[in-house]
N, C-alpha and C. Protein backbone atom coordinates (compact mmCIF):
# COMPACT_ATOMS: atom_id res chain seq x y z
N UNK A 1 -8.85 77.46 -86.81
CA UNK A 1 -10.16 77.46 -87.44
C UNK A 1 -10.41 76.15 -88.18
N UNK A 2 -9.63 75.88 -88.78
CA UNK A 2 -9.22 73.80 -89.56
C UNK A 2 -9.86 73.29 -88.58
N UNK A 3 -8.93 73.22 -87.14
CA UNK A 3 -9.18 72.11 -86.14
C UNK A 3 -10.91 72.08 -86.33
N UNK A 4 -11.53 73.80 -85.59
CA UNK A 4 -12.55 73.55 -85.19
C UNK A 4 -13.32 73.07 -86.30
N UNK A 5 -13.68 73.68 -87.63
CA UNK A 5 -14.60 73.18 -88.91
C UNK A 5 -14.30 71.39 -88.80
N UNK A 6 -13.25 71.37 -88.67
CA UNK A 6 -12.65 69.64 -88.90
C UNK A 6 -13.58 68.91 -87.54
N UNK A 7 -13.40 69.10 -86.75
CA UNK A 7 -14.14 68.65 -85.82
C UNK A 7 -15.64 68.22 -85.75
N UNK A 8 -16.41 69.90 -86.23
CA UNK A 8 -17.64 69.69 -86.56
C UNK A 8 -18.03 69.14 -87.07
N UNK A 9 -17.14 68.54 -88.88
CA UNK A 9 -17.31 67.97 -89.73
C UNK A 9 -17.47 66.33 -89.26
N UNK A 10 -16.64 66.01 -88.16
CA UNK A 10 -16.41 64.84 -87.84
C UNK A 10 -17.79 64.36 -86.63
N UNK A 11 -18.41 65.09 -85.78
CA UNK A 11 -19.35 65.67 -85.16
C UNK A 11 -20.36 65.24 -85.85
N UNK A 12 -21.11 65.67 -86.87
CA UNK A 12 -21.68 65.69 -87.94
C UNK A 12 -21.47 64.30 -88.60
N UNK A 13 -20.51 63.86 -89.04
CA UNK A 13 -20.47 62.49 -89.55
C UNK A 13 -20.96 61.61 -88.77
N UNK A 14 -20.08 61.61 -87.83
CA UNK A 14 -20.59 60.45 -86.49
C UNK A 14 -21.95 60.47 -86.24
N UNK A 15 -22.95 61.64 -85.79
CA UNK A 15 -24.41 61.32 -85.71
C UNK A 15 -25.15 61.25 -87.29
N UNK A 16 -24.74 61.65 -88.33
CA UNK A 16 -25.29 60.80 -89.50
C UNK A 16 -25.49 59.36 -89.59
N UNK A 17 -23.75 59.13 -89.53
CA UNK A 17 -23.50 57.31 -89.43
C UNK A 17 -24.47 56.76 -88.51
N UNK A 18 -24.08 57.33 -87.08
CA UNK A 18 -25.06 56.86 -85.98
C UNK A 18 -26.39 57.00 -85.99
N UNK A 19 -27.18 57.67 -86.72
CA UNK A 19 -28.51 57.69 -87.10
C UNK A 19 -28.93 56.91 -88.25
N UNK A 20 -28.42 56.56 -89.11
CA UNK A 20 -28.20 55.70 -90.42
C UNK A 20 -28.00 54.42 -90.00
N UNK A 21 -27.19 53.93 -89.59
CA UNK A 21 -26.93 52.76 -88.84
C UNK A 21 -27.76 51.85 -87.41
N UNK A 22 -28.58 52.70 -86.77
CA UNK A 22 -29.13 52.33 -85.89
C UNK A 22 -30.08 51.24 -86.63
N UNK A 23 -31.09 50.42 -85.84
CA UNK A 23 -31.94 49.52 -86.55
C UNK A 23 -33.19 50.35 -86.32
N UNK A 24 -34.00 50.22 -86.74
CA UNK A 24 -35.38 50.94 -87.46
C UNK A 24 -36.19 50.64 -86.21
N UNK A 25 -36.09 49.40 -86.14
CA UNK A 25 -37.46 48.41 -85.46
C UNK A 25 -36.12 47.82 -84.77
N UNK A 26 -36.24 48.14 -82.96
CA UNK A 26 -35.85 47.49 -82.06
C UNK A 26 -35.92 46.24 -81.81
N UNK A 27 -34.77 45.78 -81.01
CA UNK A 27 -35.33 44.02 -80.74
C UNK A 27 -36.33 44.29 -79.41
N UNK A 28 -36.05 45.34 -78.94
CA UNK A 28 -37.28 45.69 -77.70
C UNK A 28 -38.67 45.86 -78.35
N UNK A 29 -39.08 46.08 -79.45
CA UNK A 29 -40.12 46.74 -79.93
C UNK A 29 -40.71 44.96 -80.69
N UNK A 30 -40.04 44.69 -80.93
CA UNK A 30 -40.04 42.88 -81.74
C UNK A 30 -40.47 42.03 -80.33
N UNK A 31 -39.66 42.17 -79.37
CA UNK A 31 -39.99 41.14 -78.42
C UNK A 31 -41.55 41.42 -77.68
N UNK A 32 -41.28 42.78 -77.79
CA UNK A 32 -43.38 42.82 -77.19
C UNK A 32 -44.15 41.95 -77.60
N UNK A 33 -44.15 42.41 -79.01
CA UNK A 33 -44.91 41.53 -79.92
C UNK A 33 -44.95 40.11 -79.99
N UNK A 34 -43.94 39.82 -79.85
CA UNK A 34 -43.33 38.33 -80.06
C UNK A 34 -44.30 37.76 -78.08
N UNK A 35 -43.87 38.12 -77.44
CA UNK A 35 -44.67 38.08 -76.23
C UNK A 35 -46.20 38.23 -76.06
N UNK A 36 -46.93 39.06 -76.83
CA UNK A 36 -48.21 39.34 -77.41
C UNK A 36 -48.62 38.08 -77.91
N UNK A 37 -47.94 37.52 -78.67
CA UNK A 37 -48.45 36.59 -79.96
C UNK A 37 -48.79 35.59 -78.51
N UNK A 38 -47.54 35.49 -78.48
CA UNK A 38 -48.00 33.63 -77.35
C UNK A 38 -48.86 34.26 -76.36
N UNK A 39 -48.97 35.00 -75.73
CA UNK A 39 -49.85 35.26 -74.60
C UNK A 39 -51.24 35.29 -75.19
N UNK A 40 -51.41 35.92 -76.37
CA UNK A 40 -52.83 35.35 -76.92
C UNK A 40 -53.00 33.91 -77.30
N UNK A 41 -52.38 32.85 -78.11
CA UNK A 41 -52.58 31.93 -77.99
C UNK A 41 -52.65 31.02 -77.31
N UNK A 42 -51.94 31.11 -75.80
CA UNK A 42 -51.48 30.32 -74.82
C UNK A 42 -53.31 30.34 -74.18
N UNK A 43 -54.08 31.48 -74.50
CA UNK A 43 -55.01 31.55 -73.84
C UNK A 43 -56.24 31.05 -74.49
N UNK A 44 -55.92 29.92 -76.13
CA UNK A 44 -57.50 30.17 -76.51
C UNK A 44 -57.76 28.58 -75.79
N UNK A 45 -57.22 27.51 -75.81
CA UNK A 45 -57.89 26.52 -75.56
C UNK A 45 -56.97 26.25 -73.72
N UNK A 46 -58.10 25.97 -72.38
CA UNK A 46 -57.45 25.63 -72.05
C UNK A 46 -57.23 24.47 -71.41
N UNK A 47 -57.55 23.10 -72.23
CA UNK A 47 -57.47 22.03 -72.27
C UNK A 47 -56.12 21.23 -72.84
N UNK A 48 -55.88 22.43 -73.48
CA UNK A 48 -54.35 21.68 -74.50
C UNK A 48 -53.25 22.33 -73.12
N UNK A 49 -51.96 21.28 -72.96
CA UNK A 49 -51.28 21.39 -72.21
C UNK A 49 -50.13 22.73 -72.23
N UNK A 50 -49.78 22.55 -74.21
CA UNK A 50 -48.54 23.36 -74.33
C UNK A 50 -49.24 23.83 -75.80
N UNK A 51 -49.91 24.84 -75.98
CA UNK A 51 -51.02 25.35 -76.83
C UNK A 51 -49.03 26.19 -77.92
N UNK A 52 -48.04 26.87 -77.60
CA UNK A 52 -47.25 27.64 -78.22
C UNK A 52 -46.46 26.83 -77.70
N UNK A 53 -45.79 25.97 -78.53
CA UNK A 53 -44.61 25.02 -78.47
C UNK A 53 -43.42 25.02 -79.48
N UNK A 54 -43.04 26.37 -80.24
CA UNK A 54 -42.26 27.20 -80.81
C UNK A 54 -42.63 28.48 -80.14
N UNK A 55 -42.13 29.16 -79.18
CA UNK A 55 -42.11 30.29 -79.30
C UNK A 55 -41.63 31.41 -80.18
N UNK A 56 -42.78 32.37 -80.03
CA UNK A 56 -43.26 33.38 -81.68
C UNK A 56 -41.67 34.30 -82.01
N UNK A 57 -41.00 33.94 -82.83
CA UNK A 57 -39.86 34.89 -83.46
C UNK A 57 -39.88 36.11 -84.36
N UNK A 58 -39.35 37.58 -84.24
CA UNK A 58 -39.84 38.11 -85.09
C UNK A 58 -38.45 38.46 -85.54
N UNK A 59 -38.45 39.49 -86.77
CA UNK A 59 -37.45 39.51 -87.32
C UNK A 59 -37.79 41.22 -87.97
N UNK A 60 -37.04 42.19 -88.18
CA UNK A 60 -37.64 43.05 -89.19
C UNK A 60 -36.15 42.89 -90.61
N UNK A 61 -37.25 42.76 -91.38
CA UNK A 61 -36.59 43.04 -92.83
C UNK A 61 -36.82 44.43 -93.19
N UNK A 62 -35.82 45.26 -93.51
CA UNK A 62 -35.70 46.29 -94.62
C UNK A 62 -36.19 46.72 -95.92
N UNK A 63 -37.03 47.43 -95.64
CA UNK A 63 -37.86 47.62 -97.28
C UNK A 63 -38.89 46.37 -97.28
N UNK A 64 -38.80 45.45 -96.42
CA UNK A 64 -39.90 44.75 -96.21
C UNK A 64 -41.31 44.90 -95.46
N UNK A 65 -40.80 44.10 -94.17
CA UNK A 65 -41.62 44.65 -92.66
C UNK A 65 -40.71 43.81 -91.79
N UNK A 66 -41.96 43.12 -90.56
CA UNK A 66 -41.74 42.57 -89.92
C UNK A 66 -42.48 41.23 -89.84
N UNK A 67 -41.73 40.44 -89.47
CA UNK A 67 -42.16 38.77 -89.56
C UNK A 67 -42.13 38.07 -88.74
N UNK A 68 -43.13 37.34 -88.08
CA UNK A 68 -42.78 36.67 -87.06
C UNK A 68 -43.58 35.55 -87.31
N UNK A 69 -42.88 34.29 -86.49
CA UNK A 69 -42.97 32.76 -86.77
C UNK A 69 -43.60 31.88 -85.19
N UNK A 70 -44.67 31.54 -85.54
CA UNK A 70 -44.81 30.68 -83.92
C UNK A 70 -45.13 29.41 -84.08
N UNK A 71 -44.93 28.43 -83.65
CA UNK A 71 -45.49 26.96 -83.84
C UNK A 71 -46.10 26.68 -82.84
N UNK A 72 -47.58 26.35 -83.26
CA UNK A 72 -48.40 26.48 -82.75
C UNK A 72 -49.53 24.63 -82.49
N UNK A 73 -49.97 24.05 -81.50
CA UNK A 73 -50.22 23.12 -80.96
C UNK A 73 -51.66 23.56 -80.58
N UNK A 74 -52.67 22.93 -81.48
CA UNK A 74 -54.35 22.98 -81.78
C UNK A 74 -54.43 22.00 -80.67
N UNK A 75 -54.25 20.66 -80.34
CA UNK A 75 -54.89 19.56 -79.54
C UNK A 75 -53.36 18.76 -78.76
N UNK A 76 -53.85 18.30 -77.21
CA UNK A 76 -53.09 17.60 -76.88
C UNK A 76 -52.90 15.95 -77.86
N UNK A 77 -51.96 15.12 -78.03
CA UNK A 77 -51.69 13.90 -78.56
C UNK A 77 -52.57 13.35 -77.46
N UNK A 78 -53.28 12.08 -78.20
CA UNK A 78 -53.94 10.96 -77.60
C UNK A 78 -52.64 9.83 -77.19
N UNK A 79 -51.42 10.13 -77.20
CA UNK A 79 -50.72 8.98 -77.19
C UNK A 79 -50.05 9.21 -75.82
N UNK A 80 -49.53 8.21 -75.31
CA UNK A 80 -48.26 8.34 -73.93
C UNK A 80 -47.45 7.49 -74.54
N UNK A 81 -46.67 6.97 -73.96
CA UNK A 81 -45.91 5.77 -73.14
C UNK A 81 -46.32 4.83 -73.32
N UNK A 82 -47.56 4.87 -72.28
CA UNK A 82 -48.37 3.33 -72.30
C UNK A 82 -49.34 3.40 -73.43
N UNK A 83 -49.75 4.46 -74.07
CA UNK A 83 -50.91 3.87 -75.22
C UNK A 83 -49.68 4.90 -76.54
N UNK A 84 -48.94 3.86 -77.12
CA UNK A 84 -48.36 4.74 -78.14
C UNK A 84 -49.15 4.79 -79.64
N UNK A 85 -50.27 3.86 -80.19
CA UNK A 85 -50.96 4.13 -81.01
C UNK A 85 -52.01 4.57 -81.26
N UNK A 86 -52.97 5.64 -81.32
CA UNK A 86 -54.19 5.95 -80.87
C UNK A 86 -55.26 5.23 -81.82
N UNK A 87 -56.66 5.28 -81.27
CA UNK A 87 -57.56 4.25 -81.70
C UNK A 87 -58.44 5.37 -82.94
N UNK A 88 -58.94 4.42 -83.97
CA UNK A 88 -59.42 5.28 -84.62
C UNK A 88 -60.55 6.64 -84.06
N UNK A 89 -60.94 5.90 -83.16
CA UNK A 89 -62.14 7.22 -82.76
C UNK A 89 -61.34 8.48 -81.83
N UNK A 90 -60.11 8.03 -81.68
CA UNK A 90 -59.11 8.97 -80.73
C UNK A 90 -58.64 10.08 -82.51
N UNK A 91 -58.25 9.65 -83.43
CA UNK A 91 -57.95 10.01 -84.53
C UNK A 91 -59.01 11.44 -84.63
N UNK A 92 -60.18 10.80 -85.03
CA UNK A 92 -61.13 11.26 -85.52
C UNK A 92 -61.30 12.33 -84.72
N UNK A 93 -61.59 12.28 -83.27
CA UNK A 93 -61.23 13.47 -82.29
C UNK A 93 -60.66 14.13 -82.44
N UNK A 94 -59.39 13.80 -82.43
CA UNK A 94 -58.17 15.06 -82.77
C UNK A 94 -58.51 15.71 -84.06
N UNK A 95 -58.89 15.17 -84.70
CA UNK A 95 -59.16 16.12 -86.16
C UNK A 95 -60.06 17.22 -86.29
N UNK A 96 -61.22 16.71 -85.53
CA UNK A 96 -62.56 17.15 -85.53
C UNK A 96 -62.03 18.85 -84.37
N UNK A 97 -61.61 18.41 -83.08
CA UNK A 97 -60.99 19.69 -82.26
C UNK A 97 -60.23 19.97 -83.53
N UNK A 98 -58.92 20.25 -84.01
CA UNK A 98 -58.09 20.65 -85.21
C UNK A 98 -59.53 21.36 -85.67
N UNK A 99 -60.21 20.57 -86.71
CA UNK A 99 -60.95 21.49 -87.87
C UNK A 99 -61.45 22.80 -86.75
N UNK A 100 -62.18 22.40 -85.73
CA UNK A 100 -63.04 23.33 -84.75
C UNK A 100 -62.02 24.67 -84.64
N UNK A 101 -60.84 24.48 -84.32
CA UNK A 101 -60.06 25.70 -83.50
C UNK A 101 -59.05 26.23 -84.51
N UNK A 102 -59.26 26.10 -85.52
CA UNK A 102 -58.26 26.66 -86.78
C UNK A 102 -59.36 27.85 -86.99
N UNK A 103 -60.31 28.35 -86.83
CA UNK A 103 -60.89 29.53 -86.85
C UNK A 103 -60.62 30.44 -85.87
N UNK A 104 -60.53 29.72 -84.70
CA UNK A 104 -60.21 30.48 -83.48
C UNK A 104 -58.81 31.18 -83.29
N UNK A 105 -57.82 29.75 -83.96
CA UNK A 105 -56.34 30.45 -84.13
C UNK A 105 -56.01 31.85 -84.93
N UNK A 106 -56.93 31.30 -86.16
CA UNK A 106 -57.14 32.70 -87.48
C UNK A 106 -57.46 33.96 -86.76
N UNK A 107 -58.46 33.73 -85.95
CA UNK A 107 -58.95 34.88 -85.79
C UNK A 107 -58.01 35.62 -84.36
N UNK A 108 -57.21 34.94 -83.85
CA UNK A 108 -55.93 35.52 -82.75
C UNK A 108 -54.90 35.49 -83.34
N UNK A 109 -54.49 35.29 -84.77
CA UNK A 109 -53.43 35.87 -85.50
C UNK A 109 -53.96 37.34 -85.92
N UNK A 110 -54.71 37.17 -86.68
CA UNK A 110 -55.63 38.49 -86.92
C UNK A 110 -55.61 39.80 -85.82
N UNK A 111 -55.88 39.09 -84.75
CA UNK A 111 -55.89 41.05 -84.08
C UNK A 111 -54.57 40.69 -83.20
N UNK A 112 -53.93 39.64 -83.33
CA UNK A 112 -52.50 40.31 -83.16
C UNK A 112 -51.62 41.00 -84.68
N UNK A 113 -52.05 40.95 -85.85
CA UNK A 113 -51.19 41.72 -86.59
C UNK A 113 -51.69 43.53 -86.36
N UNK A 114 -53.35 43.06 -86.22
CA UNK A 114 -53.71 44.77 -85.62
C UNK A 114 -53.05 45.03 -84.60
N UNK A 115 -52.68 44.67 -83.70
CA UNK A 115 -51.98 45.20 -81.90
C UNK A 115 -50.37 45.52 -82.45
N UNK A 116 -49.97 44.83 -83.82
CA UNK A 116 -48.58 44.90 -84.35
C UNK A 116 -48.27 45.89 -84.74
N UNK A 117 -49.79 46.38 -85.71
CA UNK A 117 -49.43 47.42 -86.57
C UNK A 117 -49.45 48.97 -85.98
N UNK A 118 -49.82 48.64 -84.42
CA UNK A 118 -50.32 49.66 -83.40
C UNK A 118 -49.23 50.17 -82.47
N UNK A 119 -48.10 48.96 -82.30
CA UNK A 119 -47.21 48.76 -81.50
C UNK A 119 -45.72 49.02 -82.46
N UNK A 120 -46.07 48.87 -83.27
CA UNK A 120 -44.46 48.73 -84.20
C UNK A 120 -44.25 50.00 -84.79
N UNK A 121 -43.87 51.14 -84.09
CA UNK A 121 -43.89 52.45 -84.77
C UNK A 121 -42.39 52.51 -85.70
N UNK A 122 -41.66 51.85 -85.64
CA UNK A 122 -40.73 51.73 -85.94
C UNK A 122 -40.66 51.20 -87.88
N UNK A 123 -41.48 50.42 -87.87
CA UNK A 123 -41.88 49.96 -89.48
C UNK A 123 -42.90 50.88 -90.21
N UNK A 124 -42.48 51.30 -91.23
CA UNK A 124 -42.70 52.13 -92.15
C UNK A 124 -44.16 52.13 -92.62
N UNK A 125 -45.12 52.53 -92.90
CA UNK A 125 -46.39 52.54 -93.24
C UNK A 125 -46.47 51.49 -94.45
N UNK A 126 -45.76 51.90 -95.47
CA UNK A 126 -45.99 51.08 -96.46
C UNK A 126 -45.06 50.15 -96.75
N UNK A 127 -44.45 49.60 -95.42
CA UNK A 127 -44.05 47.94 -95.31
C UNK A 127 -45.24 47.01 -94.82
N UNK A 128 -44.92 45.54 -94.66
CA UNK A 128 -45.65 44.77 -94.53
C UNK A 128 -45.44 44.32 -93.41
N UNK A 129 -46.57 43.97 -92.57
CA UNK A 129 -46.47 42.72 -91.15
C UNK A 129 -47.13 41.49 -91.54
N UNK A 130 -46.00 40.34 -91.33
CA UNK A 130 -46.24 38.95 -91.69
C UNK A 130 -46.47 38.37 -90.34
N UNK A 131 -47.64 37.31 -90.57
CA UNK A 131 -47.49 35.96 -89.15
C UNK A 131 -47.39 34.78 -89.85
N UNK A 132 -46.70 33.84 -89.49
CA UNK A 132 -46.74 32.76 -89.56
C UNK A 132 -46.59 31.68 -88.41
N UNK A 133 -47.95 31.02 -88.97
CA UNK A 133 -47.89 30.01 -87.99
C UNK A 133 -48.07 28.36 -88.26
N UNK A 134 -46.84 28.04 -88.28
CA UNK A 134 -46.57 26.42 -87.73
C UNK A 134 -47.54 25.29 -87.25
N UNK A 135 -47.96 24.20 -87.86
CA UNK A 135 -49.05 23.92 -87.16
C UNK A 135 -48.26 22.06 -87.40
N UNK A 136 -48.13 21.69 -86.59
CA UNK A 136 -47.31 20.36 -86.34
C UNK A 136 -48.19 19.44 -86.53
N UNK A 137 -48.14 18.20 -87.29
CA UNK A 137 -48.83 16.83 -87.60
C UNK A 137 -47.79 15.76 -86.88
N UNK A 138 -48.66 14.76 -86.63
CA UNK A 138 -48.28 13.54 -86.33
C UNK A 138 -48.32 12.31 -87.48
N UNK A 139 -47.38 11.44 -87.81
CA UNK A 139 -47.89 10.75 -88.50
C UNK A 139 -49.12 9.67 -88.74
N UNK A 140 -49.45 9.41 -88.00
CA UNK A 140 -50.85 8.94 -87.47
C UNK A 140 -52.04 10.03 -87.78
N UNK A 141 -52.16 10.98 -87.81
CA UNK A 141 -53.06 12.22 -88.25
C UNK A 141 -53.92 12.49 -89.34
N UNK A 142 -55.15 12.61 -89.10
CA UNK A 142 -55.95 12.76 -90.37
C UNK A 142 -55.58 14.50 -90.80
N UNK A 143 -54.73 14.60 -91.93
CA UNK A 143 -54.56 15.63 -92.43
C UNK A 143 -55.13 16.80 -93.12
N UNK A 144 -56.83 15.82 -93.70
CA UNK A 144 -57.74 16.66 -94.67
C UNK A 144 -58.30 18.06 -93.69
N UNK A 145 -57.90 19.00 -94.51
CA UNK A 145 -58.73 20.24 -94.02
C UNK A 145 -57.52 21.18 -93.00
N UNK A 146 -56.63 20.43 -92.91
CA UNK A 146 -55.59 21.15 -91.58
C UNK A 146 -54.41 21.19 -92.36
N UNK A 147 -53.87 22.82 -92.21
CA UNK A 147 -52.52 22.91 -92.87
C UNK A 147 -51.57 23.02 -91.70
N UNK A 148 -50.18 22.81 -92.61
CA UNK A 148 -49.42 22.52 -91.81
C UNK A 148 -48.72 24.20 -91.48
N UNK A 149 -49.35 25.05 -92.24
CA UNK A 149 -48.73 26.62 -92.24
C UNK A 149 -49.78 27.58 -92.95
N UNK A 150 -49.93 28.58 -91.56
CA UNK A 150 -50.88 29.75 -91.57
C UNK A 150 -49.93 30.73 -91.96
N UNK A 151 -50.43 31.86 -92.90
CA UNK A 151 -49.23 32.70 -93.31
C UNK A 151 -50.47 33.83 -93.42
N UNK A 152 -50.21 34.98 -92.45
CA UNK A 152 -50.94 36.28 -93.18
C UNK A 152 -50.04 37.20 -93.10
N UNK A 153 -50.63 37.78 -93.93
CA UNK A 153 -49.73 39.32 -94.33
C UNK A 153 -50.77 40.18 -95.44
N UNK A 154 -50.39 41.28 -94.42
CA UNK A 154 -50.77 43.06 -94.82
C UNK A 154 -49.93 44.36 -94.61
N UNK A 155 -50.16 44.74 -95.31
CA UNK A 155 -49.26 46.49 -95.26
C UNK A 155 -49.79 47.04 -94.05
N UNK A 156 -48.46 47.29 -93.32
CA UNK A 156 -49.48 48.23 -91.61
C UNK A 156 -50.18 49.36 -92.08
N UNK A 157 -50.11 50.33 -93.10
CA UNK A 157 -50.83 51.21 -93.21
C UNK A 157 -52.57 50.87 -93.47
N UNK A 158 -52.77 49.94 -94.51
CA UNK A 158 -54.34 49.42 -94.50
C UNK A 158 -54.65 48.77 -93.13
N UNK A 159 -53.73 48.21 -92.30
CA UNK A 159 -54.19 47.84 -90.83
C UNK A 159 -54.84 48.66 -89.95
N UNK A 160 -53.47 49.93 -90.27
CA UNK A 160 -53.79 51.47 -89.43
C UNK A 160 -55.42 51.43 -89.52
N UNK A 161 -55.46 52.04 -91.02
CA UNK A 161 -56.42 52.74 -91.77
C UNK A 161 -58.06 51.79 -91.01
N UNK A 162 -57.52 50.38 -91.30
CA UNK A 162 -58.97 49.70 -90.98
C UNK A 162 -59.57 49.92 -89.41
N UNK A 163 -58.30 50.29 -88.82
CA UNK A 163 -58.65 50.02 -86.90
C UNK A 163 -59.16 51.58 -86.68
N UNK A 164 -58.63 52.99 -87.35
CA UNK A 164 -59.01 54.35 -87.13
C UNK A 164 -60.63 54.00 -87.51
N UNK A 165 -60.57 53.60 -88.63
CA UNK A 165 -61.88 53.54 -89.53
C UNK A 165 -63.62 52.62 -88.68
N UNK A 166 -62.88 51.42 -87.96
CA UNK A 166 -63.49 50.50 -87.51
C UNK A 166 -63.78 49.54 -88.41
N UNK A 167 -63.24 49.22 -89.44
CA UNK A 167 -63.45 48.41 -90.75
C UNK A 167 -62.92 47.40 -89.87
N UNK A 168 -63.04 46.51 -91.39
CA UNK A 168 -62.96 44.57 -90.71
C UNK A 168 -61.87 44.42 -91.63
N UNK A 169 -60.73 44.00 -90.50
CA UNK A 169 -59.77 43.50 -91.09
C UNK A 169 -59.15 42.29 -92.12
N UNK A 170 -60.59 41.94 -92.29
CA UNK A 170 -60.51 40.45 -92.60
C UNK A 170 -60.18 40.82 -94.19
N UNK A 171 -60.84 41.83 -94.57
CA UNK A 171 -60.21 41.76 -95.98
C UNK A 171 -58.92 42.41 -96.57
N UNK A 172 -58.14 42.84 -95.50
CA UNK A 172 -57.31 43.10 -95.93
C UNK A 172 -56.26 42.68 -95.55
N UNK A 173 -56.23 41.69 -94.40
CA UNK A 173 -55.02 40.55 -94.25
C UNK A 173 -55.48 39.30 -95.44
N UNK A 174 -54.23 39.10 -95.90
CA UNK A 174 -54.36 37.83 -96.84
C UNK A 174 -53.83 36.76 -96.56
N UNK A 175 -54.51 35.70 -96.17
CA UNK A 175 -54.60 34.10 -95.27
C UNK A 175 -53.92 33.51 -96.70
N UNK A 176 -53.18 32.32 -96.33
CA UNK A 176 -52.79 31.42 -96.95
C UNK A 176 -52.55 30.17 -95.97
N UNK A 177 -53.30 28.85 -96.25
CA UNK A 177 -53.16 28.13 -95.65
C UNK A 177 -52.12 27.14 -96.86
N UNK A 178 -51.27 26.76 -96.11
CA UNK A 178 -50.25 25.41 -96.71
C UNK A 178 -50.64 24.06 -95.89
């Protein structure tokens, strides 16, 4: 009667541990997403050569959420080989596309954290989904108005809540440009 109680007991431990121990949020459930992200951006401009030139990383933190990182490429370089300095009106271009498509990027980070908060059943309601996105300068680059890092983050449950509802997400992801 030992053996068998002893057994069960051990039975019992093992799928505790093994349920306790598993990860919350899959790396299968991360890589969708992470695949999501670039497949929307790869698609807003398609004039730029290599538009996701960090591909998007996610990560889940504990008691946090989930976070993911993409570096992200607004305009092809005016430069090669043969023209390695660009001319001021080449400058001015690149800036002017930059200012133009930093709304467009915003707004395809944006309903990818909604498709996140839709897809990630695995993260807790009242954790958070972070994006960040990378935005690479040249030294030659007019910098005014263009950061070098898009950062939003919201609790998936107000995400939920806004997409059941049809509300606008805009106020409840919080943008930070660096």
């Amino acid at each position: 009667m030992k053996k068998i109680l002893f057994s069960l007991w051990m039975l019992a431990a093992a799928g505790i541990l093994t349920a306790a121990g598993g990860p919350r949020v899959t790396r299968a459930a991360l890589s969708t997403v992470e695949k999501s992200v670039d497949g929307r951006i790869a698609q807003l401009w398609s004039d730029v050569r290599f538009p996701v030139i960090g591909l998007t990383r996610g990560v889940y933190l504990e008691n946090y959420g989930a976070v993911f990182t993409v570096e992200v490429n607004l305009v092809n370089t005016p430069t090669s080989m043969m023209h390695s300095t660009p001319t001021p009106a080449e400058v001015t271009a690149a800036h002017q596309a930059k200012l133009q498509r930093l709304p467009m990027l915003k707004k395809s980070l944006r309903e990818a954290m909604a498709a996140a908060a839709a897809s990630l059943e695995g993260v807790p309601s009242e954790e958070s989904l972070t994006i960040v996105a990378f935005v690479p300068h040249y030294p030659w680059e007019d910098l005014n108005g263009v950061p070098s890092q898009i950062t939003m983050q919201a609790q998936k449950s107000k995400l939920l809540d806004a997409q059941r509802s049809g509300a606008n997400i805009d106020s409840i992801i919080r943008t930070t440009d660096n």
